[in-house]
Protein backbone atom coordinates (compact mmCIF):
# COMPACT_ATOMS: atom_id res chain seq x y z
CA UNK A 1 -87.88 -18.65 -9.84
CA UNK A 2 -86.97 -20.97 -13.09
CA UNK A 3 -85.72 -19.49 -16.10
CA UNK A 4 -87.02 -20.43 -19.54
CA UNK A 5 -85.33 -22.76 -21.65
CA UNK A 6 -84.72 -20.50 -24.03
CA UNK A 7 -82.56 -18.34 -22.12
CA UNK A 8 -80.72 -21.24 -19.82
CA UNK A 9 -79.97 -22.44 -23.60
CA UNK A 10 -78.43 -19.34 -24.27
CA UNK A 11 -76.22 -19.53 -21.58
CA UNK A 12 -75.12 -23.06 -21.54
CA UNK A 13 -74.11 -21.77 -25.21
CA UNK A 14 -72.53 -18.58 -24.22
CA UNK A 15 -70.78 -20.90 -21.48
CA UNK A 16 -69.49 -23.47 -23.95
CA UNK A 17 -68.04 -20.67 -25.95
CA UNK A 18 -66.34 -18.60 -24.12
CA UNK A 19 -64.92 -21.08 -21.79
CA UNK A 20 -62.24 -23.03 -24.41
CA UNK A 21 -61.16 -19.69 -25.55
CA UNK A 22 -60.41 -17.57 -21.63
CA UNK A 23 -58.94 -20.94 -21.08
CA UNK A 24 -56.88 -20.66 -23.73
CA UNK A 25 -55.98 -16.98 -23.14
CA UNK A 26 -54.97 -17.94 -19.34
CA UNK A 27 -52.85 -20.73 -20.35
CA UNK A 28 -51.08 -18.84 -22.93
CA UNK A 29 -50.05 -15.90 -20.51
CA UNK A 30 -48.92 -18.49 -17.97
CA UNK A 31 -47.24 -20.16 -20.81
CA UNK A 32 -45.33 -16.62 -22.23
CA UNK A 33 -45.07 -15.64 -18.71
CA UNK A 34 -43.50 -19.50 -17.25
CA UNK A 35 -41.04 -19.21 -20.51
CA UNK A 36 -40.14 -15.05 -19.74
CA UNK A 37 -39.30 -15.66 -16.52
CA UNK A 38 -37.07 -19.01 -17.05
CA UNK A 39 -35.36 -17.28 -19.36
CA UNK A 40 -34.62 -13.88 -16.91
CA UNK A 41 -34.39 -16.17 -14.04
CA UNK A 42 -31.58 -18.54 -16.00
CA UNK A 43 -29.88 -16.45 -17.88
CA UNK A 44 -29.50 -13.50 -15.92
CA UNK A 45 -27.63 -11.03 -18.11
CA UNK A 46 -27.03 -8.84 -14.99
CA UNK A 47 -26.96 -11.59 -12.11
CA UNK A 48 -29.93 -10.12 -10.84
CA UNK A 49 -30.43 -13.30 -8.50
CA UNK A 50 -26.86 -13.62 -7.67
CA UNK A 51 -26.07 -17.25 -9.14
CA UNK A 52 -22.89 -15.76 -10.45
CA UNK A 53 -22.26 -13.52 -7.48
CA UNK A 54 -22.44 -16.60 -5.24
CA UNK A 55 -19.67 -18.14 -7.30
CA UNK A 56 -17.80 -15.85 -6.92
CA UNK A 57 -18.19 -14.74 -3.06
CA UNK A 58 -17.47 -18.72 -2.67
CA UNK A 59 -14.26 -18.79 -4.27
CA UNK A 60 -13.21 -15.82 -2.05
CA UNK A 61 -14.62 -17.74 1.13
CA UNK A 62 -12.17 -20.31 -0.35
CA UNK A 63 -9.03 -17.23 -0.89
CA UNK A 64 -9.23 -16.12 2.81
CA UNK A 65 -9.29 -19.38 4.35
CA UNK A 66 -6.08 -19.86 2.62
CA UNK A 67 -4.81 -16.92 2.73
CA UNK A 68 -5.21 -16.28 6.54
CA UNK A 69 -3.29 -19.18 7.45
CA UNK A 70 -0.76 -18.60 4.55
CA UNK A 71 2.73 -18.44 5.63
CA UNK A 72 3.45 -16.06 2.76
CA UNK A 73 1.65 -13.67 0.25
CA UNK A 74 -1.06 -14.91 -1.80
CA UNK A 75 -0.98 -13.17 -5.43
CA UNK A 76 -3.72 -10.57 -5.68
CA UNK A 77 -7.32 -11.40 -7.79
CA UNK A 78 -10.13 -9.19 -8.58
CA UNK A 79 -13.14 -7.94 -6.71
CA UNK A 80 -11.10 -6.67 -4.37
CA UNK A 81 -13.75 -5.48 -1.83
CA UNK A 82 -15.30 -8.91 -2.19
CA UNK A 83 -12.37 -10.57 -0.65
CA UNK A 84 -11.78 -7.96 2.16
CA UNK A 85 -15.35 -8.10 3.30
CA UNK A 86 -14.86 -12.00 3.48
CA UNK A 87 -11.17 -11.08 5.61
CA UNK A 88 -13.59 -9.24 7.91
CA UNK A 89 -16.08 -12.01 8.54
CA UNK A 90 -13.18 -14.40 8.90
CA UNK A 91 -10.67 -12.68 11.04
CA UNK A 92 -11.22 -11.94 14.70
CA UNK A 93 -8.31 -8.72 15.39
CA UNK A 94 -8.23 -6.32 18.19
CA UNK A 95 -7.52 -4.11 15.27
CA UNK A 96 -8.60 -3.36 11.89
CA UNK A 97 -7.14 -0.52 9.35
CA UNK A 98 -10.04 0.75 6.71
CA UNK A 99 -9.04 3.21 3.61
CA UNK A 100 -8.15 3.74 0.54
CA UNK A 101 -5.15 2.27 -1.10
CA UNK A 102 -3.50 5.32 0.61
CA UNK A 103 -3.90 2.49 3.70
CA UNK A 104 -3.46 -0.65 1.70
CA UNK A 105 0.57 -1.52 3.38
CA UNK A 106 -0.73 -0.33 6.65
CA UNK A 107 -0.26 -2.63 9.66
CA UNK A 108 1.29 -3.29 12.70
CA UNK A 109 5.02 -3.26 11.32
CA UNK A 110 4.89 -0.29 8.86
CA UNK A 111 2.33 1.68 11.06
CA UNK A 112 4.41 1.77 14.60
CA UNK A 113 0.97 4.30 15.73
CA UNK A 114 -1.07 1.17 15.67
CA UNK A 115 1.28 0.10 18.69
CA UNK A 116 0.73 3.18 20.15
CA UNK A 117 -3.07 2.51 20.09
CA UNK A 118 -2.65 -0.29 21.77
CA UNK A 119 -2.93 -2.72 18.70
CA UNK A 120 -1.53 -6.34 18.68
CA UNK A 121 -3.46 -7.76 15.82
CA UNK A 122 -3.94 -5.22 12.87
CA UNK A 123 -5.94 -6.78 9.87
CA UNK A 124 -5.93 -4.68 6.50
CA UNK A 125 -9.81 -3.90 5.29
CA UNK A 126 -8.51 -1.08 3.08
CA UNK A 127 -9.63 -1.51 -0.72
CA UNK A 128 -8.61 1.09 -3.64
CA UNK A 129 -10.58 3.88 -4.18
CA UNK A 130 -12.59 3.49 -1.03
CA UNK A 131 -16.14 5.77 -0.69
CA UNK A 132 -18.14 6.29 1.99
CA UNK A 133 -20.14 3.38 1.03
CA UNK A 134 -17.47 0.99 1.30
CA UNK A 135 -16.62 2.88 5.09
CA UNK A 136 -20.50 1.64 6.25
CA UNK A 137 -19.67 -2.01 4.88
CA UNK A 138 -17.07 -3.07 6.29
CA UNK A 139 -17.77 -1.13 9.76
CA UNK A 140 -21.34 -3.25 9.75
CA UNK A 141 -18.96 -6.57 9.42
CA UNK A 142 -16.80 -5.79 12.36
CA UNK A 143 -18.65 -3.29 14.84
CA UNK A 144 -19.82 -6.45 16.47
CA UNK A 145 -17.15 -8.79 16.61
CA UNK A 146 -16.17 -8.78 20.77
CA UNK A 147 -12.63 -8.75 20.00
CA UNK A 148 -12.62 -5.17 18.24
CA UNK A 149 -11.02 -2.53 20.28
CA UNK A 150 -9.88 -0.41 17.81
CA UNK A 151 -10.66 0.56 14.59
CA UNK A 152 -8.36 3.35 12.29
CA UNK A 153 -10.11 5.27 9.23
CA UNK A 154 -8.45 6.39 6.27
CA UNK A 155 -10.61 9.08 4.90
CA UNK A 156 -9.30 10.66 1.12
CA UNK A 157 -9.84 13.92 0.30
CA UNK A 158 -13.00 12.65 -2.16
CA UNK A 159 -14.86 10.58 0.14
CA UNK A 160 -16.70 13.46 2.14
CA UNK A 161 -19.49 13.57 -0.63
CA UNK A 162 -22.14 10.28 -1.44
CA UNK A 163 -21.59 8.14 -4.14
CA UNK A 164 -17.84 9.60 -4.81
CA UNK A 165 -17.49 6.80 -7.73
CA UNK A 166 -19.35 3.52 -8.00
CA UNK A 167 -16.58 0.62 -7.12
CA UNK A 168 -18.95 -0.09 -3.71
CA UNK A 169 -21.61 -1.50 -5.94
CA UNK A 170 -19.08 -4.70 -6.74
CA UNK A 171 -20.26 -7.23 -4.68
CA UNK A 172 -23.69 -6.02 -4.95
CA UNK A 173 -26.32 -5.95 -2.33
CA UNK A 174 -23.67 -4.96 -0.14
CA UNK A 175 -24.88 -1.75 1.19
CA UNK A 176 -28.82 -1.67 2.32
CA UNK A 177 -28.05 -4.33 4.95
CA UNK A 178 -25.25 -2.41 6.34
CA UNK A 179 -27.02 0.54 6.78
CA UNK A 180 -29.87 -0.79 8.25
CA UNK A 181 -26.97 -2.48 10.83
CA UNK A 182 -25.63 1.07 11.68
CA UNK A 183 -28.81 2.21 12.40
CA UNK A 184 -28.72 4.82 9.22
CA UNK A 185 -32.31 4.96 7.06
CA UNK A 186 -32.24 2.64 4.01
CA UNK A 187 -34.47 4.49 1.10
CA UNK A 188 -33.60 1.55 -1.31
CA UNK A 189 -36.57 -0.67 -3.07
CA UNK A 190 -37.09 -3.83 -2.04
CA UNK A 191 -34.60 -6.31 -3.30
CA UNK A 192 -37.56 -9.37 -3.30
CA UNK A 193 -39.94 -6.77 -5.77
CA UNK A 194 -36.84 -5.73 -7.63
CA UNK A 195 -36.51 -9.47 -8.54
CA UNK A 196 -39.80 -10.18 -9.00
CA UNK A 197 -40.32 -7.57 -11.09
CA UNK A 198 -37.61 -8.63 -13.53
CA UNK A 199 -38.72 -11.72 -14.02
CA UNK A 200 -40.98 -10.80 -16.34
CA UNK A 201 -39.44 -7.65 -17.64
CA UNK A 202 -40.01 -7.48 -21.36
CA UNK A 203 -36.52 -5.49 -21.58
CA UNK A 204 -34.90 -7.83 -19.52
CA UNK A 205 -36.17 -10.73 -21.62
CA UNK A 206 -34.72 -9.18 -24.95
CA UNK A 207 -31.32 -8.18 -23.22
CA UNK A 208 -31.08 -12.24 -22.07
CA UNK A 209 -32.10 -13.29 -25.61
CA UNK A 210 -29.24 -11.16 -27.25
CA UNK A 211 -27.48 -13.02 -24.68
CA UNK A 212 -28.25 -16.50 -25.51
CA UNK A 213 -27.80 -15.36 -29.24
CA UNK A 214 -24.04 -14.09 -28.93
CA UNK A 215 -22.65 -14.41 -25.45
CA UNK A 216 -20.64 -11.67 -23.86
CA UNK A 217 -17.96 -14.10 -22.09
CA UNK A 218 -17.24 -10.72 -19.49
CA UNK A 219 -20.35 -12.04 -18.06
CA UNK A 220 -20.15 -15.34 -17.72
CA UNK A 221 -19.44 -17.16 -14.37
CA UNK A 222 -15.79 -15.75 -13.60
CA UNK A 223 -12.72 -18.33 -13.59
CA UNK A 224 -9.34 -17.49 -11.67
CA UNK A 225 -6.17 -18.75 -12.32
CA UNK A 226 -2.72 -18.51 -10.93
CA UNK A 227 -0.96 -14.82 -11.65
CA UNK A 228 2.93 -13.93 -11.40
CA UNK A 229 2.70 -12.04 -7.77
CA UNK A 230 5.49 -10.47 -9.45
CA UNK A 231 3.41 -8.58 -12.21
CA UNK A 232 0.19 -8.38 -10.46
CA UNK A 233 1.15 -7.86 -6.54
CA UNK A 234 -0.02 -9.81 -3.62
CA UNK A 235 -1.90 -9.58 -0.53
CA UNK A 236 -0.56 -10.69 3.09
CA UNK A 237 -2.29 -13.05 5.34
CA UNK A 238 -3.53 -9.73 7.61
CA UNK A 239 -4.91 -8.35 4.31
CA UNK A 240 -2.04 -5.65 3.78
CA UNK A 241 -0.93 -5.06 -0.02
CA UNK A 242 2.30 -5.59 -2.29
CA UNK A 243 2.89 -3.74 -4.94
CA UNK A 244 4.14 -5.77 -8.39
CA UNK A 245 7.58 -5.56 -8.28
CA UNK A 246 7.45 -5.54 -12.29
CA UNK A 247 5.73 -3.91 -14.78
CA UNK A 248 3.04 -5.82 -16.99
CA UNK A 249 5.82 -6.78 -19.49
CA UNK A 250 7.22 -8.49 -16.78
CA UNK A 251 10.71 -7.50 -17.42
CA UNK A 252 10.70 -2.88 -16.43
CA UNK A 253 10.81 -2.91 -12.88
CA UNK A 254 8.50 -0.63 -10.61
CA UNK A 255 10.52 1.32 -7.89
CA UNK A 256 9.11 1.98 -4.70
CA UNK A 257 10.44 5.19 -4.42
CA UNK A 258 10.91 7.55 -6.99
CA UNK A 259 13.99 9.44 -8.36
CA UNK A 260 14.47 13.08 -8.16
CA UNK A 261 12.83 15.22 -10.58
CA UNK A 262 10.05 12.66 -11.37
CA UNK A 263 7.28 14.09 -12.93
CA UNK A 264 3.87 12.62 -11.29
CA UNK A 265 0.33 13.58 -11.20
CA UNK A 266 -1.76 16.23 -10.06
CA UNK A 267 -2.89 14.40 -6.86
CA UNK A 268 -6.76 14.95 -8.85
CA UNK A 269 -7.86 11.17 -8.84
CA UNK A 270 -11.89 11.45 -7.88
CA UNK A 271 -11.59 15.10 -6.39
CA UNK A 272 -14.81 16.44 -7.30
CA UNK A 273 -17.18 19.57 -5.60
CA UNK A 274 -19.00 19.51 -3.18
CA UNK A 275 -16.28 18.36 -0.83
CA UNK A 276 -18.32 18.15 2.32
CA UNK A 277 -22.09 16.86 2.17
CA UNK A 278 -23.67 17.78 5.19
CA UNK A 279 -26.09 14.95 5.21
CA UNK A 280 -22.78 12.62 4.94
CA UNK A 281 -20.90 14.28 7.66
CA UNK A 282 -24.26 13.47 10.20
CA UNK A 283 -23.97 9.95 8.72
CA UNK A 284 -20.53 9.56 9.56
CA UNK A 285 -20.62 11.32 12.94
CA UNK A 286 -23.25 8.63 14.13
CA UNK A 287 -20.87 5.70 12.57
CA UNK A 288 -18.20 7.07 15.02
CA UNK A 289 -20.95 7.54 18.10
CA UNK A 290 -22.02 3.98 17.59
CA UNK A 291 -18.07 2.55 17.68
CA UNK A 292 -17.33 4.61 20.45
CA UNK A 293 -20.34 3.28 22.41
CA UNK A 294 -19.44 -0.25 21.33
CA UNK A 295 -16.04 0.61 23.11
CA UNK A 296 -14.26 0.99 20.28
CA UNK A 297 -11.36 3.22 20.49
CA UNK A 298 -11.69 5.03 16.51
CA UNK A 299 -8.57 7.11 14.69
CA UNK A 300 -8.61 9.21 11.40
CA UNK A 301 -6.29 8.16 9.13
CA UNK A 302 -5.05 10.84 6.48
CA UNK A 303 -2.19 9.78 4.58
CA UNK A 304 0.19 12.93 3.05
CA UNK A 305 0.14 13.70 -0.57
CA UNK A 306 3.55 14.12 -2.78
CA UNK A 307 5.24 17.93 -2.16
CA UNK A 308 3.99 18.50 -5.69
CA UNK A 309 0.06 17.96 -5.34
CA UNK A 310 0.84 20.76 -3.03
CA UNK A 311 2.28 23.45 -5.22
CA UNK A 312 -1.31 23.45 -6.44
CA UNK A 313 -0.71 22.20 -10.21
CA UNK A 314 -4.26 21.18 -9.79
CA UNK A 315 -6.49 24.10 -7.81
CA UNK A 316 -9.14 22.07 -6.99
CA UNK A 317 -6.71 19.03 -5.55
CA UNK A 318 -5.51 22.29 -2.72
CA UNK A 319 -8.97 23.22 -2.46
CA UNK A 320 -10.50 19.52 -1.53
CA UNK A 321 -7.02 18.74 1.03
CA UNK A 322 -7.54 22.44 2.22
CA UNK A 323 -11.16 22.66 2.87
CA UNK A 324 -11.63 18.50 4.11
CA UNK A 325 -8.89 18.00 6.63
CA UNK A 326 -9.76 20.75 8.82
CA UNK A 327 -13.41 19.60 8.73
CA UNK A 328 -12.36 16.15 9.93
CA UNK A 329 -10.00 17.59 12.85
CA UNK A 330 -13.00 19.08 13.63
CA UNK A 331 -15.22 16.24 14.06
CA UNK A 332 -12.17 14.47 15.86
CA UNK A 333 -11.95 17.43 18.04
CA UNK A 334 -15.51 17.18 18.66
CA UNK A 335 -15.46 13.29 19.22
CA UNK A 336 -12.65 13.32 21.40
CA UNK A 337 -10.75 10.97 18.17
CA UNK A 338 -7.30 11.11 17.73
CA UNK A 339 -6.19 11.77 14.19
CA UNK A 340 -3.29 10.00 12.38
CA UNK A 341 -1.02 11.87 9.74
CA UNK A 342 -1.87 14.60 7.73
CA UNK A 343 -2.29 15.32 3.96
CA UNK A 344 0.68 17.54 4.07
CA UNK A 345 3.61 16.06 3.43
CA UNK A 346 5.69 18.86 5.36
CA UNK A 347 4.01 17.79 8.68
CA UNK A 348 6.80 14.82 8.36
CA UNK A 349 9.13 16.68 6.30
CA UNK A 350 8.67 14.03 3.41
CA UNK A 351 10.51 14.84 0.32
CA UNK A 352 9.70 13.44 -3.36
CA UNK A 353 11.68 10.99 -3.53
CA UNK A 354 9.78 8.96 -0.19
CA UNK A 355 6.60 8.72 -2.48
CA UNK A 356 6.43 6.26 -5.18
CA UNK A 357 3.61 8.83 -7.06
CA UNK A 358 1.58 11.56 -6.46
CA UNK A 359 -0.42 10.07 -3.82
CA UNK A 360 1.32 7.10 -2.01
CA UNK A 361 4.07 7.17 -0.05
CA UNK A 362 7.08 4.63 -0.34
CA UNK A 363 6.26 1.48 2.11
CA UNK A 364 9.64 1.79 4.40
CA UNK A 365 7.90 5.87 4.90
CA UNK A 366 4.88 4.59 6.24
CA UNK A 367 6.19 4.38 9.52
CA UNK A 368 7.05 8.23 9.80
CA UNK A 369 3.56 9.12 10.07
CA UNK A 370 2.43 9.49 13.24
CA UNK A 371 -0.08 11.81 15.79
CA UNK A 372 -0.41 15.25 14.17
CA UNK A 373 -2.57 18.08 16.16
């Protein structure tokens, strides 16, 4: 069937028309979506593609090479949990201590239990403030490692509910991975659409913009630089912690025990309700299942709080210790796990003055605590 001219005319014009101008609209959103996307991608106000990340877990790759084959302290940096999940890819111990920095000094010398648990190599994961979260990281970096046979757990008194603060986050990407290694669901969104998505965020754009236009140096690519171990502590080549020695002026010195009739705090720091998620406690009981089936031999770690936390200045700090370490000699019970310490100081006898605050007890102490029923 042939068309007339008229209307193959027509459409040869209609053609010729419209064709330089969709071209023109395609190539501009290409163009405006090319340029959006450079400048997310580039930029990267929120190292959403990890370019400053991976500076940063490479000079910490660089810190624990060092530092495990230091013959002496190495002054403490940053990022913490950055450089003790590096310390667990790097190190190969029949023993590893996780906590809080309740657990930070604890190894084989000021933790004679360790010995007791058969321990001959203890390396220090602990990091301050630890969460739950942190607990499933560094237990996916070492539940695999052949020379593992034991593995003790410092649990706080705030780390019994999800997402008890936010430190975990720091490196990020940290914690979808390990969950999916322990065998626990991972509800998280995709980390490929998550950055694919940004790329041509229109919020993201403006927030790298302001960026370009007056840089927040906080963000930039971090630099390190020697520190007085002195003023800002140090870490030992099996990861174990130092306390400064002097205050930030560098001249007051910090005591590692402290004199009688201190006044310290409340023992509060991140003790919030609820104290015991149920959906957490499953979580953690199937953590412990797992080790134990690897053949790892697992303790509970509960460091004791100073004699004052205990007169109950703060009611919800007597609560928390009240209501969470019976629920954890519970699950031990259950497990078959020994537990290590107690919150309460009295189960040692501890007086003030063997605590350097409310919540840590003076390093040459350490060594008191021992198996508690």
């Amino acid at each position: 069937m042939t068309l007339s001219r008229e209307i193959d005319s027509s459409d040869a014009w209609q053609v010729r028309v419209w064709t330089p101008y969709f071209t023109a609209l395609v190539l501009t959103i290409m163009v405006v979506l090319i340029a959006t996307a450079s400048v997310n991608y580039f930029v990267d106000v929120q190292d959403v593609y990890g370019r400053r990340n991976e500076i940063l877990l490479a000079y910490y790759r660089n810190y624990v090479r060092h530092l495990i084959r230091s013959e002496r302290p190495l002054t403490y940096i940053v990022h913490e949990r950055a450089m003790k999940q590096e310390l667990a890819r790097q190190t190969q111990s029949d023993c590893y201590v996780f906590g809080s920095s309740h657990e930070m000094r604890v190894n084989i010398w000021t933790y004679p239990v360790a010995r007791q648990l058969g321990c001959k190599d203890v390396t220090n994961l602990a990091v301050s403030a630890a969460s739950f979260e942190d607990l499933l990281v560094m237990t996916s970096l070492i539940f695999d490692k052949p020379t593992v046979k034991t593995f003790l757990i410092g649990i706080g008194p705030w780390a019994l509910r999800p997402n008890a603060n936010s430190f975990w986050t720091e490196p990020p990407d940290v914690l979808p991975p390990a969950r999916r290694a322990l065998g626990l669901s991972d509800e998280t969104e995709n980390t490929l659409l998550i950055k694919m998505r940004q790329l041509v965020n229109g919020r993201y754009l403006w927030a790298n913009l302001n960026q370009l236009y007056a840089p927040d140096l906080q963000i930039q690519a971090p630099t390190f630089r020697e520190r007085d171990q002195a003023i800002f502590g140090s870490f030992d080549p099996d990861g174990t912690y130092n306390y400064a020695s002097l205050r930030p002026d560098g001249v007051t010195p910090y005591s590692d025990r402290l004199a009688p009739g201190t006044p310290v705090d409340d023992g509060s720091w991140g003790i919030e309700k609820p104290f015991v998620d149920p959906g957490l406690m499953r979580e953690l009981e199937h953590v412990l299942a797992l080790l134990k089936q690897r053949g790892i031999q697992v303790a509970i770690v509960l460091n004791p709080y100073h004699p004052y936390v205990w007169t109950c200045a703060s009611a919800i700090t007597c609560d928390a210790l009240r209501t969470v370490e019976p629920v954890l000699r519970d699950l031990a019970h259950r497990m078959g796990l020994p537990i290590v310490g107690s919150y309460d100081p009295n189960v040692f006898g501890f007086k003030e003055t063997d605590f350097r605050d409310d919540a840590h007890l003076s390093r040459d102490e350490l060594h008191r605590v021992g198996f508690t029923n």
